[in-house]
PDB file of N, CA and C in Angstrom:
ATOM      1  N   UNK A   1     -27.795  72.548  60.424  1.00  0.00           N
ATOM      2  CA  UNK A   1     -28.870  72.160  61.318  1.00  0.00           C
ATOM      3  C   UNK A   1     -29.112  70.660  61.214  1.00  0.00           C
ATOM      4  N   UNK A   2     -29.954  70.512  62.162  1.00  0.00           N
ATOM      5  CA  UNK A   2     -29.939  68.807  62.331  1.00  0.00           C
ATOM      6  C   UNK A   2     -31.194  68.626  61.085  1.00  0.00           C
ATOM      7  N   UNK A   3     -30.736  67.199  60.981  1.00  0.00           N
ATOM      8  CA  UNK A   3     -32.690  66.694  60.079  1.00  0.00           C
ATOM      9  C   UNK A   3     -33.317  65.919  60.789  1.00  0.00           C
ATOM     10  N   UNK A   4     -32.784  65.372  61.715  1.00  0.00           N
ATOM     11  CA  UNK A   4     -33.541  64.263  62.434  1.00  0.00           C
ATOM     12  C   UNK A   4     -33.849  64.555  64.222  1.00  0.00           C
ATOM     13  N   UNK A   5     -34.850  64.907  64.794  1.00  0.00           N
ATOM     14  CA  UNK A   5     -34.567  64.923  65.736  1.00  0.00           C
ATOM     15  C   UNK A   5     -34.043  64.069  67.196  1.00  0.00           C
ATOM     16  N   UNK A   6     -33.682  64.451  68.228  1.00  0.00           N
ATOM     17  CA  UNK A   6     -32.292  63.889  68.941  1.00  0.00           C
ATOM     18  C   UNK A   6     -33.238  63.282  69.690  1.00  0.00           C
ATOM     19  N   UNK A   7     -32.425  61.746  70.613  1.00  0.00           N
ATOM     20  CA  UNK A   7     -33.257  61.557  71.444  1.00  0.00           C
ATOM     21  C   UNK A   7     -33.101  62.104  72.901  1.00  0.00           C
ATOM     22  N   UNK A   8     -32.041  63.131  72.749  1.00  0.00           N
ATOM     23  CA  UNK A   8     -31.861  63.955  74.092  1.00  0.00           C
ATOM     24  C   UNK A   8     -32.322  64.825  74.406  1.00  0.00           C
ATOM     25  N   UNK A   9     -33.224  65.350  73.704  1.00  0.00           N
ATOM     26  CA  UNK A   9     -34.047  66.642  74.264  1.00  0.00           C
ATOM     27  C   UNK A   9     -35.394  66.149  74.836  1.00  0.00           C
ATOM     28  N   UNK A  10     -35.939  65.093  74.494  1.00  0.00           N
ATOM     29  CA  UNK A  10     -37.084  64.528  75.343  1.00  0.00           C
ATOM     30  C   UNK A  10     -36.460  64.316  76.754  1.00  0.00           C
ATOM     31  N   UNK A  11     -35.232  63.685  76.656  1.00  0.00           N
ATOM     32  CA  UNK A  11     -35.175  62.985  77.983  1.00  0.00           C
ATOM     33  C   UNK A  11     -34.172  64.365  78.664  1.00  0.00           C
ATOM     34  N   UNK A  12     -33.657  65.328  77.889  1.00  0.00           N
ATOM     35  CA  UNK A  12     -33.246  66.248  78.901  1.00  0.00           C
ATOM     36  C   UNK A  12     -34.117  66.769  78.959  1.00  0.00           C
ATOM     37  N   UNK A  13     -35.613  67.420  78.615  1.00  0.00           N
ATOM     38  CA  UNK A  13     -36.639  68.138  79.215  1.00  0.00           C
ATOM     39  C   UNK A  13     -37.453  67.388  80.370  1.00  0.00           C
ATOM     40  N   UNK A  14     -37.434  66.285  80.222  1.00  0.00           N
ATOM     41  CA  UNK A  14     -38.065  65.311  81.494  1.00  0.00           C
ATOM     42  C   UNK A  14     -37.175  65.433  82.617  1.00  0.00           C
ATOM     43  N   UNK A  15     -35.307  65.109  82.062  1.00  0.00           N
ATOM     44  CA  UNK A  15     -34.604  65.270  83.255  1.00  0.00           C
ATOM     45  C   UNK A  15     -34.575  66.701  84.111  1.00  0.00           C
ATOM     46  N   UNK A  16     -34.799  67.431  82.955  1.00  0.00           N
ATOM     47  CA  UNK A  16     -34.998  69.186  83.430  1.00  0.00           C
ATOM     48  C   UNK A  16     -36.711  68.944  84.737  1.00  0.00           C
ATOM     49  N   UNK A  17     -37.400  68.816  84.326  1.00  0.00           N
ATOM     50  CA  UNK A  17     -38.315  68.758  85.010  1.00  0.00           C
ATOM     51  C   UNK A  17     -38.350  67.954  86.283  1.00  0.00           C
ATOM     52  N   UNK A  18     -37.662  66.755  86.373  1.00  0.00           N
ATOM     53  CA  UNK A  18     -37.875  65.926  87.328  1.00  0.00           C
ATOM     54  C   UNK A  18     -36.706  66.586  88.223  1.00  0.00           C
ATOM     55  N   UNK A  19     -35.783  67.142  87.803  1.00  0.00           N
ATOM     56  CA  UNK A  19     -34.517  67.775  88.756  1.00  0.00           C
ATOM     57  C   UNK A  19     -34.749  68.896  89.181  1.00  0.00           C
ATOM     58  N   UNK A  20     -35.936  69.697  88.779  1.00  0.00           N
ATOM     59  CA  UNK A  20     -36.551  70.878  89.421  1.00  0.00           C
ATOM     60  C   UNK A  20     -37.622  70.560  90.287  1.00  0.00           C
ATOM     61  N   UNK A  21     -38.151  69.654  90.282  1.00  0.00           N
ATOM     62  CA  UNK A  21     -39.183  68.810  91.331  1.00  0.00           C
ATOM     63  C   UNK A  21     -38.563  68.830  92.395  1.00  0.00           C
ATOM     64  N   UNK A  22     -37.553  67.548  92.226  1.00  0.00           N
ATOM     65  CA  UNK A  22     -37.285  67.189  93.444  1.00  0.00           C
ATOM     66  C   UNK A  22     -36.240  68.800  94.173  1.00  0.00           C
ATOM     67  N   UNK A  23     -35.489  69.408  93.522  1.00  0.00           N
ATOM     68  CA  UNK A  23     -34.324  70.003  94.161  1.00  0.00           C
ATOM     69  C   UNK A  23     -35.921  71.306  95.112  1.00  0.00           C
ATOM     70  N   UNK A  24     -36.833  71.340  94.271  1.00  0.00           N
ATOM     71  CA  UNK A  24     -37.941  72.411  94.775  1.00  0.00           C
ATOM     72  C   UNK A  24     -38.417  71.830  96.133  1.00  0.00           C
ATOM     73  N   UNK A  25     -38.970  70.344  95.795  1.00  0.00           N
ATOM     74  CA  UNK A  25     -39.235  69.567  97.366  1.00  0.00           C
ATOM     75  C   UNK A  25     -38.291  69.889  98.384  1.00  0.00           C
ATOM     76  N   UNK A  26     -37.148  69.525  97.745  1.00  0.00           N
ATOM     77  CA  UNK A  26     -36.260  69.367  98.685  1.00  0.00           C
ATOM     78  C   UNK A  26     -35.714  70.809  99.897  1.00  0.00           C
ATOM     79  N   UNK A  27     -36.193  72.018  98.917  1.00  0.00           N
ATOM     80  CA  UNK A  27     -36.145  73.380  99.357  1.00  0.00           C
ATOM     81  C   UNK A  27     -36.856  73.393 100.115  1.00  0.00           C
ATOM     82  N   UNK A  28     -38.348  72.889 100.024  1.00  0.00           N
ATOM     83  CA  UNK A  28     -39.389  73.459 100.570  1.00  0.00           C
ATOM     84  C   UNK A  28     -39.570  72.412 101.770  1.00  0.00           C
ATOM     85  N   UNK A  29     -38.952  71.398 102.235  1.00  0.00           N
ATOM     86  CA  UNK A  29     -38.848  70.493 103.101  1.00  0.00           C
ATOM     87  C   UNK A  29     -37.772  71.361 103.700  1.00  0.00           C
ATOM     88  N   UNK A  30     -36.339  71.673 103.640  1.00  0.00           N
ATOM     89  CA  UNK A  30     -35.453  71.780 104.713  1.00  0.00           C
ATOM     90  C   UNK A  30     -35.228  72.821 105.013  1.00  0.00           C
ATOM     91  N   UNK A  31     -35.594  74.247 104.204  1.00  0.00           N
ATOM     92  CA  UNK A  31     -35.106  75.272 104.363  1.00  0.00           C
ATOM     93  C   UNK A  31     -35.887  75.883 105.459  1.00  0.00           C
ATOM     94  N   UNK A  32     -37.484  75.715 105.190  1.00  0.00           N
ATOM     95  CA  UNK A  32     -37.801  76.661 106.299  1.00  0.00           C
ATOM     96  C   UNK A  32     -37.902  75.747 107.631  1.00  0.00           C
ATOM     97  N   UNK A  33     -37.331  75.173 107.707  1.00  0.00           N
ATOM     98  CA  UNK A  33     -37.029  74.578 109.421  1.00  0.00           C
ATOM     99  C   UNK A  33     -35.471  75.122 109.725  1.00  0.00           C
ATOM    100  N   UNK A  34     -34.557  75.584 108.426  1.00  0.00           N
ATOM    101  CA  UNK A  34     -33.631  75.825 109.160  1.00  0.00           C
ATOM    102  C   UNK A  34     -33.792  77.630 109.198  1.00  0.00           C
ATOM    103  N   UNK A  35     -34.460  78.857 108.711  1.00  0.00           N
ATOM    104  CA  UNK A  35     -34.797  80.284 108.318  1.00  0.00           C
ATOM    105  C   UNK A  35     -36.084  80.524 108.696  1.00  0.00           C
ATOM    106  N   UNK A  36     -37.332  79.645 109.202  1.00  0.00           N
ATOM    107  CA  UNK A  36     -37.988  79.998 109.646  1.00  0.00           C
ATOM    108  C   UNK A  36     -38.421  81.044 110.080  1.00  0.00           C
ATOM    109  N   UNK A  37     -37.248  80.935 111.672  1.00  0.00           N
ATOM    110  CA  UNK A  37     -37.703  81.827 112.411  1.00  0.00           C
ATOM    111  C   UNK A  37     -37.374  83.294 112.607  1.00  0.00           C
ATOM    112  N   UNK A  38     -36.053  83.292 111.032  1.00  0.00           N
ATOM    113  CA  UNK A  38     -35.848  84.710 111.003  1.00  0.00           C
ATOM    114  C   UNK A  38     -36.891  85.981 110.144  1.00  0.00           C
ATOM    115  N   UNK A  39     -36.301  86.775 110.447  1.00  0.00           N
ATOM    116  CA  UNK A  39     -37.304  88.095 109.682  1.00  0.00           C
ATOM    117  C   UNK A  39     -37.571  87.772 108.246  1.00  0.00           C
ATOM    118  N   UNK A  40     -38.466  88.283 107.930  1.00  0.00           N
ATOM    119  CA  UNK A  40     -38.846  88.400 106.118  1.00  0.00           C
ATOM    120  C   UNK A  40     -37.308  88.968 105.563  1.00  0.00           C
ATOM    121  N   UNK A  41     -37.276  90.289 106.002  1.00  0.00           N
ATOM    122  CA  UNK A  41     -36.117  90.433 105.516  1.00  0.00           C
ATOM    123  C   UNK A  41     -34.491  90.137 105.566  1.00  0.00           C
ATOM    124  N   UNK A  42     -34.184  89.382 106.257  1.00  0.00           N
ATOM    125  CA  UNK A  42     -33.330  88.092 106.315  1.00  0.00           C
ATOM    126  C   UNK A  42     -33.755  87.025 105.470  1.00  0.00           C
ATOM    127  N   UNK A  43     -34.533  86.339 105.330  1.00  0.00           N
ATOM    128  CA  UNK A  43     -35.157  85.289 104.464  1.00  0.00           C
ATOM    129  C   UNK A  43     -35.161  85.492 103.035  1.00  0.00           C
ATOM    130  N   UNK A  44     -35.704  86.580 102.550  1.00  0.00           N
ATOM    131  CA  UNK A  44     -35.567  86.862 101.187  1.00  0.00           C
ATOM    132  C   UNK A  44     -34.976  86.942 100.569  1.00  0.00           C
ATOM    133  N   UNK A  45     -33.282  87.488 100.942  1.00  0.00           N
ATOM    134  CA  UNK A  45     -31.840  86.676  99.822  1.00  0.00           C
ATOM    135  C   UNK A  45     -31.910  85.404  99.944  1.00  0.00           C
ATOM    136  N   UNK A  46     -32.176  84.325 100.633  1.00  0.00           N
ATOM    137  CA  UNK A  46     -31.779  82.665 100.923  1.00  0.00           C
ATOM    138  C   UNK A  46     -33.037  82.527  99.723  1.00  0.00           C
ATOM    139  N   UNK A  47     -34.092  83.130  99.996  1.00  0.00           N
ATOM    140  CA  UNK A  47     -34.808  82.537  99.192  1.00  0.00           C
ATOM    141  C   UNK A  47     -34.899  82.429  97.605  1.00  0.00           C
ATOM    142  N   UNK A  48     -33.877  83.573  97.412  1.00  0.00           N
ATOM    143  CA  UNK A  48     -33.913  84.773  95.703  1.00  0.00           C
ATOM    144  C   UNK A  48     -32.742  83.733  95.404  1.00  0.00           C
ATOM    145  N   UNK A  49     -31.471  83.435  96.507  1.00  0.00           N
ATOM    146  CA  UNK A  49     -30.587  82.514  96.202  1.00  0.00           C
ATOM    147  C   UNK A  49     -30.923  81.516  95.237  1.00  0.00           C
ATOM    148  N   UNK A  50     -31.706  80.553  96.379  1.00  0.00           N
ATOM    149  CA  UNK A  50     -31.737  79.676  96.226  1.00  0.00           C
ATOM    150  C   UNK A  50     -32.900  79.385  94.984  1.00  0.00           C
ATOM    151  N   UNK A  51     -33.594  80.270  94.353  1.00  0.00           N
ATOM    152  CA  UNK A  51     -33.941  80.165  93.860  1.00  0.00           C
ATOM    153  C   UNK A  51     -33.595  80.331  91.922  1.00  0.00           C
ATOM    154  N   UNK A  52     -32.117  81.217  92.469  1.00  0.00           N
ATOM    155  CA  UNK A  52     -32.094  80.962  91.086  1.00  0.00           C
ATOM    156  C   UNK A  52     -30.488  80.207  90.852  1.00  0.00           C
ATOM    157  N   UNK A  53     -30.403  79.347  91.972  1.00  0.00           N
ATOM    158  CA  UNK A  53     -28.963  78.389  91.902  1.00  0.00           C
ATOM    159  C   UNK A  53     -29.164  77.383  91.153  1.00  0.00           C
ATOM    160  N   UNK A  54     -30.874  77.038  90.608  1.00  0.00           N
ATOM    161  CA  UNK A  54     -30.858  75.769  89.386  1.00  0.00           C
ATOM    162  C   UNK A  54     -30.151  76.316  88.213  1.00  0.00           C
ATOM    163  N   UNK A  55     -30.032  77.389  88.051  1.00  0.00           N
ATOM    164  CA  UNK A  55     -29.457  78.044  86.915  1.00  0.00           C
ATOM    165  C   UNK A  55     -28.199  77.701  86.739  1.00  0.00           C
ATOM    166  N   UNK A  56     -27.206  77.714  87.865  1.00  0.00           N
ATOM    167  CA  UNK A  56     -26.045  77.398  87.266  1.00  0.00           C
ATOM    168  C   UNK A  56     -25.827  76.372  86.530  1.00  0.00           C
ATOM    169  N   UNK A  57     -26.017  74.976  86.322  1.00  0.00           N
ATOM    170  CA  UNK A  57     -26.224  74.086  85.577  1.00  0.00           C
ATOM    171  C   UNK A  57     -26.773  74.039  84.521  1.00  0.00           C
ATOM    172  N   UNK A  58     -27.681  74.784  84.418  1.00  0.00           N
ATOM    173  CA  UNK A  58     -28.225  74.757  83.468  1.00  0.00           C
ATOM    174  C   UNK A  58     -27.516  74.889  82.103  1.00  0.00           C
ATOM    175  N   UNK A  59     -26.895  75.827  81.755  1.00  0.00           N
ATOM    176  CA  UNK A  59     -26.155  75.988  80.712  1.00  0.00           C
ATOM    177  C   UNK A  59     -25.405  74.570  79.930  1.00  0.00           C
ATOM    178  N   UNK A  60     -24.587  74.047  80.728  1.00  0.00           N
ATOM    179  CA  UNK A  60     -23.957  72.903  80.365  1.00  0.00           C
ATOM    180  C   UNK A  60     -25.215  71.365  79.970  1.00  0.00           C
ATOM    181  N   UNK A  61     -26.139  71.742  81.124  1.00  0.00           N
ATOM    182  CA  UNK A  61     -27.630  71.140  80.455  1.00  0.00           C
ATOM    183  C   UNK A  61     -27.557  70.911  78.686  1.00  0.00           C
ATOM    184  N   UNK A  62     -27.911  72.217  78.814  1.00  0.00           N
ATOM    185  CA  UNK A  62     -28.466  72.514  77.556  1.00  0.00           C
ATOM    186  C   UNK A  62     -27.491  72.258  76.312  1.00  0.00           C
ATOM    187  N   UNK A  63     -26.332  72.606  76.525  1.00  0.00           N
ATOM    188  CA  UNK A  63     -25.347  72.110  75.710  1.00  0.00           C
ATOM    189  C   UNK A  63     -25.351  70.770  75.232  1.00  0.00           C
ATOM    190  N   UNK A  64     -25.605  69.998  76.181  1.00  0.00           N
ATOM    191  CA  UNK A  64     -25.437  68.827  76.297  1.00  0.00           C
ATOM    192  C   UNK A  64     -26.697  67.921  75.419  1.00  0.00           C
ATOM    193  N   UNK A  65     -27.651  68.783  75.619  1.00  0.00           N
ATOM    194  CA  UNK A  65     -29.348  68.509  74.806  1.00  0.00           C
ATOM    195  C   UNK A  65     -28.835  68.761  73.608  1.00  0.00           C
ATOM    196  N   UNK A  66     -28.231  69.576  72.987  1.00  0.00           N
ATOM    197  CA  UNK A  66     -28.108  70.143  71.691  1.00  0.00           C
ATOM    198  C   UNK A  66     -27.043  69.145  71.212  1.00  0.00           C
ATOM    199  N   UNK A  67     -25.607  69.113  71.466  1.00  0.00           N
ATOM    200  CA  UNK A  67     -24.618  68.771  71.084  1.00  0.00           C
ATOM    201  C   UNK A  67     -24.110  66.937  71.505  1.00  0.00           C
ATOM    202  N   UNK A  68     -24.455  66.882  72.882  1.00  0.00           N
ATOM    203  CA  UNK A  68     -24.094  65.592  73.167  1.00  0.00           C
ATOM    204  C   UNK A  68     -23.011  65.427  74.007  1.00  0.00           C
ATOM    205  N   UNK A  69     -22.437  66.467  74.338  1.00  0.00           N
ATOM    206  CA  UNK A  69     -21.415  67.055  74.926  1.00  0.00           C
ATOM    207  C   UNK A  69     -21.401  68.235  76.156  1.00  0.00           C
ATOM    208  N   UNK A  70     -20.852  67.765  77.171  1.00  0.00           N
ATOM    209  CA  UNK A  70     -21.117  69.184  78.179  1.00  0.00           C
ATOM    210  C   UNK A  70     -20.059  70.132  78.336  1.00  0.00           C
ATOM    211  N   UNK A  71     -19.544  70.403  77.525  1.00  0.00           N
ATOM    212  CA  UNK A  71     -18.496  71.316  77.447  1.00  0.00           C
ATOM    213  C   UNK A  71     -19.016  72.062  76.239  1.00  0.00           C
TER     214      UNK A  71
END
């Protein structure tokens, strides 16, 4: 285990936060002008999607907080 703590987990939890901001703005600005006008139930996979596509990254994130490395 480490003894000292890293200076990458401050700035990957800030980068975590500020990259869920904006990618959330950015959802909530373009998507419903382009799904609007379809049914609830049409809308609700785009939305379940897109909602959990920050995830893919994430992993290598986190690696990267811990180790220093994204692989």
């Amino acid at each position: 285990m480490r003894e000292e703590p890293s200076w990458r987990l401050p700035v990957g939890i800030l980068g975590l936060l500020v990259g869920l901001a904006v990618y959330g703005l950015l959802i909530a600005r373009y998507v419903p002008d382009l799904i609007g006008g379809w049914p609830a139930w049409a809308q609700t996979p785009i939305y379940l999607a897109l909602g959990l596509a920050w995830l893919l990254p994430l992993r290598r994130f986190l690696i990267w907080m811990e180790t220093g490395r994204w692989g």
